[in-house]
C-alpha atoms as a PDB file:
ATOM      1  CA  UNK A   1     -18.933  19.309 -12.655  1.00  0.00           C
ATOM      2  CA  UNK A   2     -16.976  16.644 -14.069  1.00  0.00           C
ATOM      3  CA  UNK A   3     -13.333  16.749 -14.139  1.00  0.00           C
ATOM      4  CA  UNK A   4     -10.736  14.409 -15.466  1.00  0.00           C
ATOM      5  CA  UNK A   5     -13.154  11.108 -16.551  1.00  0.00           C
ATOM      6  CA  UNK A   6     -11.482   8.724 -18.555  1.00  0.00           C
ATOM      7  CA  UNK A   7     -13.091   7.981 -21.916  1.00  0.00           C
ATOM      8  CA  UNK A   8     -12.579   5.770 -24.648  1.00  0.00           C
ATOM      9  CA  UNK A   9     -14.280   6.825 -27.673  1.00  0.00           C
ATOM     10  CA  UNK A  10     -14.465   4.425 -31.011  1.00  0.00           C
ATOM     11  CA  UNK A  11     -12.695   6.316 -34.031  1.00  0.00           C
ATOM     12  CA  UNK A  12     -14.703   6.284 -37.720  1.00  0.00           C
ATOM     13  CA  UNK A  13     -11.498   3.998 -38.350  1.00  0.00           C
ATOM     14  CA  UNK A  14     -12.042   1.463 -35.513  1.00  0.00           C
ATOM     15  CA  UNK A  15      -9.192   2.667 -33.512  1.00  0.00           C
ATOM     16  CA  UNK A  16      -9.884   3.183 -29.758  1.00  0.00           C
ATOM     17  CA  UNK A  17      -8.836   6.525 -28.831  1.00  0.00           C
ATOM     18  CA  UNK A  18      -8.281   7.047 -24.929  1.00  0.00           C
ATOM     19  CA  UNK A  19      -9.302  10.413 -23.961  1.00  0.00           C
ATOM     20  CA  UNK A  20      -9.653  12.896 -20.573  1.00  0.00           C
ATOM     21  CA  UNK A  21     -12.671  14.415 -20.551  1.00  0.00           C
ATOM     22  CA  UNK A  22     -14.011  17.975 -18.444  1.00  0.00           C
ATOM     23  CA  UNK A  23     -17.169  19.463 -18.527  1.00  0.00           C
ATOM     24  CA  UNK A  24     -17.999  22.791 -15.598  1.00  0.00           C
ATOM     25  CA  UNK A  25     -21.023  24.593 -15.324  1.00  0.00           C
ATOM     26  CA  UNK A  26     -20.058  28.497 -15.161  1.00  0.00           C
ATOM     27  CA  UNK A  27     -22.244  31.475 -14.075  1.00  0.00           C
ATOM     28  CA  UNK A  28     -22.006  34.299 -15.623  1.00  0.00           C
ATOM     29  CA  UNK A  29     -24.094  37.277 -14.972  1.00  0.00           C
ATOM     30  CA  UNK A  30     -26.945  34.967 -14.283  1.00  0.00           C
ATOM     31  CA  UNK A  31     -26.384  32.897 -17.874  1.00  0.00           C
ATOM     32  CA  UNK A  32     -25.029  29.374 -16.861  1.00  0.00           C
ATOM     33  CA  UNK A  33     -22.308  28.131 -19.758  1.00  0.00           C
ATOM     34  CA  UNK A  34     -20.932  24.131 -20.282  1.00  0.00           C
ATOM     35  CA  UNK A  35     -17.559  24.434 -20.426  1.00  0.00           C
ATOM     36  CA  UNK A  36     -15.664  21.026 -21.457  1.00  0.00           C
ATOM     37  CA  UNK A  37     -12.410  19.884 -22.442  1.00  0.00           C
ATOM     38  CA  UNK A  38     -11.269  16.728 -24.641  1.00  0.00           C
ATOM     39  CA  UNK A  39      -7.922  15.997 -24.335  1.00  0.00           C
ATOM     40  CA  UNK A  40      -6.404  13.261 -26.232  1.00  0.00           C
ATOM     41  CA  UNK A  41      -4.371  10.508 -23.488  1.00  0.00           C
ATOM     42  CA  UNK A  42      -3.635   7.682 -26.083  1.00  0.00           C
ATOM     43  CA  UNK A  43       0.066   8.121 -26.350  1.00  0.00           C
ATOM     44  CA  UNK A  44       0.602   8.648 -22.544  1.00  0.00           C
ATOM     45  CA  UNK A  45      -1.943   5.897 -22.033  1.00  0.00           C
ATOM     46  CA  UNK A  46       0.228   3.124 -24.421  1.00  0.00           C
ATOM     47  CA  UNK A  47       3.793   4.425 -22.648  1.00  0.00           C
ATOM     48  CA  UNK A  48       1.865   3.488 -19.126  1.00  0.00           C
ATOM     49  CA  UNK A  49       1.506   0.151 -20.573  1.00  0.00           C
ATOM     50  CA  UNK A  50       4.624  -0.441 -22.037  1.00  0.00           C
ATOM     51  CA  UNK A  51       6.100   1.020 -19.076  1.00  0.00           C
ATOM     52  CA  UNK A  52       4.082  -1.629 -16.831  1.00  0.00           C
ATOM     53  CA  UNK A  53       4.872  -4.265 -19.025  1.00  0.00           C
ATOM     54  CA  UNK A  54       8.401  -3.768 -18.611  1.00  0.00           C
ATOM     55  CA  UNK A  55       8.077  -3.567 -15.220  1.00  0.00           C
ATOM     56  CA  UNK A  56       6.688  -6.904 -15.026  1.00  0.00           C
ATOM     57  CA  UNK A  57       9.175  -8.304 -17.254  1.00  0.00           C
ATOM     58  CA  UNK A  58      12.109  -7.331 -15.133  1.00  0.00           C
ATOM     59  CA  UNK A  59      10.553  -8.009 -11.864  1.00  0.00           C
ATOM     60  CA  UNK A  60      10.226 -11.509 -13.300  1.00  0.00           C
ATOM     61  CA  UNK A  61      14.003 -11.997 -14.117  1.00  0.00           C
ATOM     62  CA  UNK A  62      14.769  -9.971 -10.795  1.00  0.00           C
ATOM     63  CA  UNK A  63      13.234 -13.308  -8.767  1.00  0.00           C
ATOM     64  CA  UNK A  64      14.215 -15.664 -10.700  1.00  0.00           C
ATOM     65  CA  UNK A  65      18.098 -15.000 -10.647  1.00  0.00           C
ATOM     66  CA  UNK A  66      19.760 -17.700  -8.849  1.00  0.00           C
ATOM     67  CA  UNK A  67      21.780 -14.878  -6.918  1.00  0.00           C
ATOM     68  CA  UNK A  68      20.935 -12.615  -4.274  1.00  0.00           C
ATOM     69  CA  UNK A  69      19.990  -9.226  -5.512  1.00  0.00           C
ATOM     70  CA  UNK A  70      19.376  -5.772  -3.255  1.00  0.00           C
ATOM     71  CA  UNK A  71      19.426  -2.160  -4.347  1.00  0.00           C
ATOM     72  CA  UNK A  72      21.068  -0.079  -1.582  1.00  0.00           C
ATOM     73  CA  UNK A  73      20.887   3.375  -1.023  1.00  0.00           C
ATOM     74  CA  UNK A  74      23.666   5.845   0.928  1.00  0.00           C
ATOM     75  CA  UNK A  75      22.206   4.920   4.233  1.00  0.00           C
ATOM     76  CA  UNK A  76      23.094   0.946   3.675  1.00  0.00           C
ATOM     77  CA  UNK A  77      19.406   0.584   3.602  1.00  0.00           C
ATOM     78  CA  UNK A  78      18.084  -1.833   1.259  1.00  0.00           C
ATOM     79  CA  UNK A  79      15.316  -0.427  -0.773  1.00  0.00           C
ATOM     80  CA  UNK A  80      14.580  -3.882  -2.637  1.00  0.00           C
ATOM     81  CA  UNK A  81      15.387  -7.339  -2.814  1.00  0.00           C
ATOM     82  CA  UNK A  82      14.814 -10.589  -4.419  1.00  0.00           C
ATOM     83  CA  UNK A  83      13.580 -13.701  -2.725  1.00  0.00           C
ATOM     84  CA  UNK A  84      17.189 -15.400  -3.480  1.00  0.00           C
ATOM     85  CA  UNK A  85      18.676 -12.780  -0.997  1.00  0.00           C
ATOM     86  CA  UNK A  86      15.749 -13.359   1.323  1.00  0.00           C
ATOM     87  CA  UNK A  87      16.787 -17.352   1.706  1.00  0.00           C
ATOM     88  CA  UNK A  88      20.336 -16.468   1.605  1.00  0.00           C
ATOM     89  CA  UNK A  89      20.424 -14.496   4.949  1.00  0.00           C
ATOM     90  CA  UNK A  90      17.257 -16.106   5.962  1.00  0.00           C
ATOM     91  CA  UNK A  91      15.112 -13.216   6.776  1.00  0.00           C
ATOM     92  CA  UNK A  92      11.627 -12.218   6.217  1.00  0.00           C
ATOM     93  CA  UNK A  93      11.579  -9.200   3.009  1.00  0.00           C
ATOM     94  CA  UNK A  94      10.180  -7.033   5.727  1.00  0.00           C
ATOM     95  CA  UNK A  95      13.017  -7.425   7.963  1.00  0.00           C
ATOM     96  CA  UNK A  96      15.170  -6.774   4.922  1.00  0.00           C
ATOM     97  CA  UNK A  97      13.506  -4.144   4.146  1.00  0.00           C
ATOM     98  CA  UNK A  98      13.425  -2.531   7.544  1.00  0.00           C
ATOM     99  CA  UNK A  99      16.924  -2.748   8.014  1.00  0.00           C
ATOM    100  CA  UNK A 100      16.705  -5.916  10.724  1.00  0.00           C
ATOM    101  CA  UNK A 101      20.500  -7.290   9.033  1.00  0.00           C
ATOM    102  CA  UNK A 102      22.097  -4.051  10.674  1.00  0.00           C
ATOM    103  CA  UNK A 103      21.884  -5.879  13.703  1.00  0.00           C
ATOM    104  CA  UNK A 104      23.836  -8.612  12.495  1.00  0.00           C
ATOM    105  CA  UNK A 105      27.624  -8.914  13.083  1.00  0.00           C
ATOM    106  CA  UNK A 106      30.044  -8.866   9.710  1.00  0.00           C
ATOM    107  CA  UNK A 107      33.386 -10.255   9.275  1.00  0.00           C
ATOM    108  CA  UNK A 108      36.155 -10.380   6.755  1.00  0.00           C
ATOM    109  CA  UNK A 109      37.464 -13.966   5.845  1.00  0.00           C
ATOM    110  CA  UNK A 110      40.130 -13.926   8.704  1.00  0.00           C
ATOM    111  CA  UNK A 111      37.284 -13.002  11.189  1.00  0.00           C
ATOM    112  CA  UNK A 112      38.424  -9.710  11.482  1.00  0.00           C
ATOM    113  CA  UNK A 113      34.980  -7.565  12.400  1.00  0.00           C
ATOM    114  CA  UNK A 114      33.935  -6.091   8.941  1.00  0.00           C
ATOM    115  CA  UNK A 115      32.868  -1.707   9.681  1.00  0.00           C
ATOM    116  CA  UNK A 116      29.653  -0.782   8.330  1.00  0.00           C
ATOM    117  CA  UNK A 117      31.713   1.575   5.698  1.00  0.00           C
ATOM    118  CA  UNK A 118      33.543  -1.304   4.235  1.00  0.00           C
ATOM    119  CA  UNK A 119      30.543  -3.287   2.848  1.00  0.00           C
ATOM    120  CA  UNK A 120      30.593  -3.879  -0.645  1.00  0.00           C
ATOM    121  CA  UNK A 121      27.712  -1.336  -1.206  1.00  0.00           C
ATOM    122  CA  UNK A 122      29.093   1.253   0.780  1.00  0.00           C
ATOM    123  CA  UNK A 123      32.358   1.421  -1.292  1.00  0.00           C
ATOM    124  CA  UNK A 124      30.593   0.725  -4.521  1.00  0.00           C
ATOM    125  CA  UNK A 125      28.475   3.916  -3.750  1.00  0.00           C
ATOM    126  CA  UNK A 126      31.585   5.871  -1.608  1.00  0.00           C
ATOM    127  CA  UNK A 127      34.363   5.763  -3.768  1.00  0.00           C
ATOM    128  CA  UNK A 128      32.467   5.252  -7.074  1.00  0.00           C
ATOM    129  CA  UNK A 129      33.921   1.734  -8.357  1.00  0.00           C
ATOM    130  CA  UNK A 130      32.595  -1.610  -8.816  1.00  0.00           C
ATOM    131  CA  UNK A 131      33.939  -4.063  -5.723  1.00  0.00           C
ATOM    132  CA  UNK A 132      33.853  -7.927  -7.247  1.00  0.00           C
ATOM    133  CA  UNK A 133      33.866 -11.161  -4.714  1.00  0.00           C
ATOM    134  CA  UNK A 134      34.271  -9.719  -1.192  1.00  0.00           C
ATOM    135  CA  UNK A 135      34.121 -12.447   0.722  1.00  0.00           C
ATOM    136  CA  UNK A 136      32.181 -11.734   4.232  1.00  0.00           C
ATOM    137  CA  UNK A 137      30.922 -14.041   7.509  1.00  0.00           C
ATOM    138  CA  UNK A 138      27.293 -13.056   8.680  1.00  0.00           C
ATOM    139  CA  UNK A 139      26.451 -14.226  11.847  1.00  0.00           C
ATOM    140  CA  UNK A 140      23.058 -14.528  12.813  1.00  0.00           C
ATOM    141  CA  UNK A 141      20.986 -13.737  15.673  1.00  0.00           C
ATOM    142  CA  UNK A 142      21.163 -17.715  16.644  1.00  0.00           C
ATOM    143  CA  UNK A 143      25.107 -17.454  16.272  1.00  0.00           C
ATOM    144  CA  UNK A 144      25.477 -19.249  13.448  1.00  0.00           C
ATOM    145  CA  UNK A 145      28.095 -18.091  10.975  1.00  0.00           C
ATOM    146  CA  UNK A 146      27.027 -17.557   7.396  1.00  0.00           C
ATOM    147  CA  UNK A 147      29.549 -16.870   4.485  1.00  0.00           C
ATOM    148  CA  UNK A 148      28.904 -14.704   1.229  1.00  0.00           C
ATOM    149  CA  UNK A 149      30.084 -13.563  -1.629  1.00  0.00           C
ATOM    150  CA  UNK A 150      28.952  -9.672  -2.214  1.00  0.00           C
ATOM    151  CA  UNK A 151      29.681  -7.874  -5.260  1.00  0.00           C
ATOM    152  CA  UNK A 152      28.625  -4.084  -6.024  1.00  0.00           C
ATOM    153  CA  UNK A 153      28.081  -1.279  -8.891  1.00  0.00           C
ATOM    154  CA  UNK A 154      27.079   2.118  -8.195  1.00  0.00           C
ATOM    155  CA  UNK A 155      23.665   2.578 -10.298  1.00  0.00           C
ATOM    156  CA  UNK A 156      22.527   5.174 -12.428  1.00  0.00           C
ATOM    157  CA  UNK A 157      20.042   5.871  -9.555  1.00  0.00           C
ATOM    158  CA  UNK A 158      21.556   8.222  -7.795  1.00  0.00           C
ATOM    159  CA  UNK A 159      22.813   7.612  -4.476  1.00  0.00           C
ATOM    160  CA  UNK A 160      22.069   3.773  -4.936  1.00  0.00           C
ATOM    161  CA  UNK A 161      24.154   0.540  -5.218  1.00  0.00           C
ATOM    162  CA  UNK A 162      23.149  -2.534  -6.752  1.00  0.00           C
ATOM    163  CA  UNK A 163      24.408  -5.838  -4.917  1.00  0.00           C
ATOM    164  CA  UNK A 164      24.668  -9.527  -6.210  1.00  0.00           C
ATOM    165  CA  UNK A 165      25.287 -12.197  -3.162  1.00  0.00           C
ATOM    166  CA  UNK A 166      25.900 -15.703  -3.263  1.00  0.00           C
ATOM    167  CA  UNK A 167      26.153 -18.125  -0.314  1.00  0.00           C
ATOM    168  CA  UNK A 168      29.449 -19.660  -0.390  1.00  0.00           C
ATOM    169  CA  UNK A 169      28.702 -21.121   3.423  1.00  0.00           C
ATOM    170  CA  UNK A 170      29.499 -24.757   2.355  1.00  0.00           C
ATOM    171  CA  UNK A 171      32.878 -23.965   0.206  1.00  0.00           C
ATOM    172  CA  UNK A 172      34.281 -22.026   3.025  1.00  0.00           C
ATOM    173  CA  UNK A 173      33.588 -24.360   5.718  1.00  0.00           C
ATOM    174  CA  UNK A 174      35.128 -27.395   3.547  1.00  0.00           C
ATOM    175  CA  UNK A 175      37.852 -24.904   2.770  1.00  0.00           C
ATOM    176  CA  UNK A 176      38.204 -24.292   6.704  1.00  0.00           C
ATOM    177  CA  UNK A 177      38.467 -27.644   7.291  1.00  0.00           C
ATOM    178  CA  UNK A 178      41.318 -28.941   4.831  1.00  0.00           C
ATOM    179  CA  UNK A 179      43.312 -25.645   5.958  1.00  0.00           C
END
């Protein structure tokens, strides 16, 4: 038997026509029958395209944007990220990914420790608004204090935040040191 073969077949017209094509032997009563199916997968075969093309498109602007970009689900886990975000907090993807910045301390502007619940995500996907320029101190694993600039939207995904950061480490340490 042959089930579910892809086939493109050459219309009288020229047109390619992309097809799924079936064919079962069956016994009956000792008479052996070819059962097969044509179905007709052009339409769902050009939305797949489109649909990958799109994909490509946007994952194109998604790295390119000269901001850091994650999509954050209810958990605070970060479900993907752009390579601007990776440099920012100067991580691996995969450590994004896996959740490694959870490990990391987080304070607001007057060093007051930042709670997990007050992110920018976490109230963007909490309370159901859209938080603009929270300013928050990272420090790293080596001690070194990073500054950011987070802001979030709730998606249309549900249960997911999108976040745009921006390093503002060198403005807040010349801003620190004229203060």
């Amino acid at each position: 038997s042959l089930r579910g073969t892809d086939i493109v077949l050459r219309t009288k017209n020229g047109d390619l026509l992309h097809t799924l094509f079936s064919i079962d032997i069956m016994d009956f009563g000792g008479d052996s029958w070819l059962l097969s199916s044509i179905v007709d997968i052009t339409e769902r075969k050009r939305l797949e395209d489109a649909l990958r093309q799109s994909e490509q498109k946007w994952r194109r602007v998604f790295e390119f944007l000269p901001v850091g970009v994650s999509i954050v689900d209810g958990k605070d886990q970060v479900s993907d990220t752009n390579s601007t975000l990776v440099q920012i907090l100067q991580m691996t993807p995969e450590g994004i990914l896996q959740g490694a910045y959870s490990h990391r301390r987080y304070f607001h502007p007057d060093l007051a420790p930042m709670l997990p619940n007050e992110f920018p995500s976490q109230r963007a996907l909490n309370e159901g608004i859209v938080v603009r320029d929270a300013v928050i101190g990272i420090e790293k694993e080596d001690g070194e204090l990073i500054w950011v600039n987070v802001s979030a939207t709730p998606a249309s995904l549900d249960g997911y935040a999108v976040a745009v950061t921006t390093d503002i480490t060198a403005r807040k340490r010349v801003e620190d040191a004229v203060a």
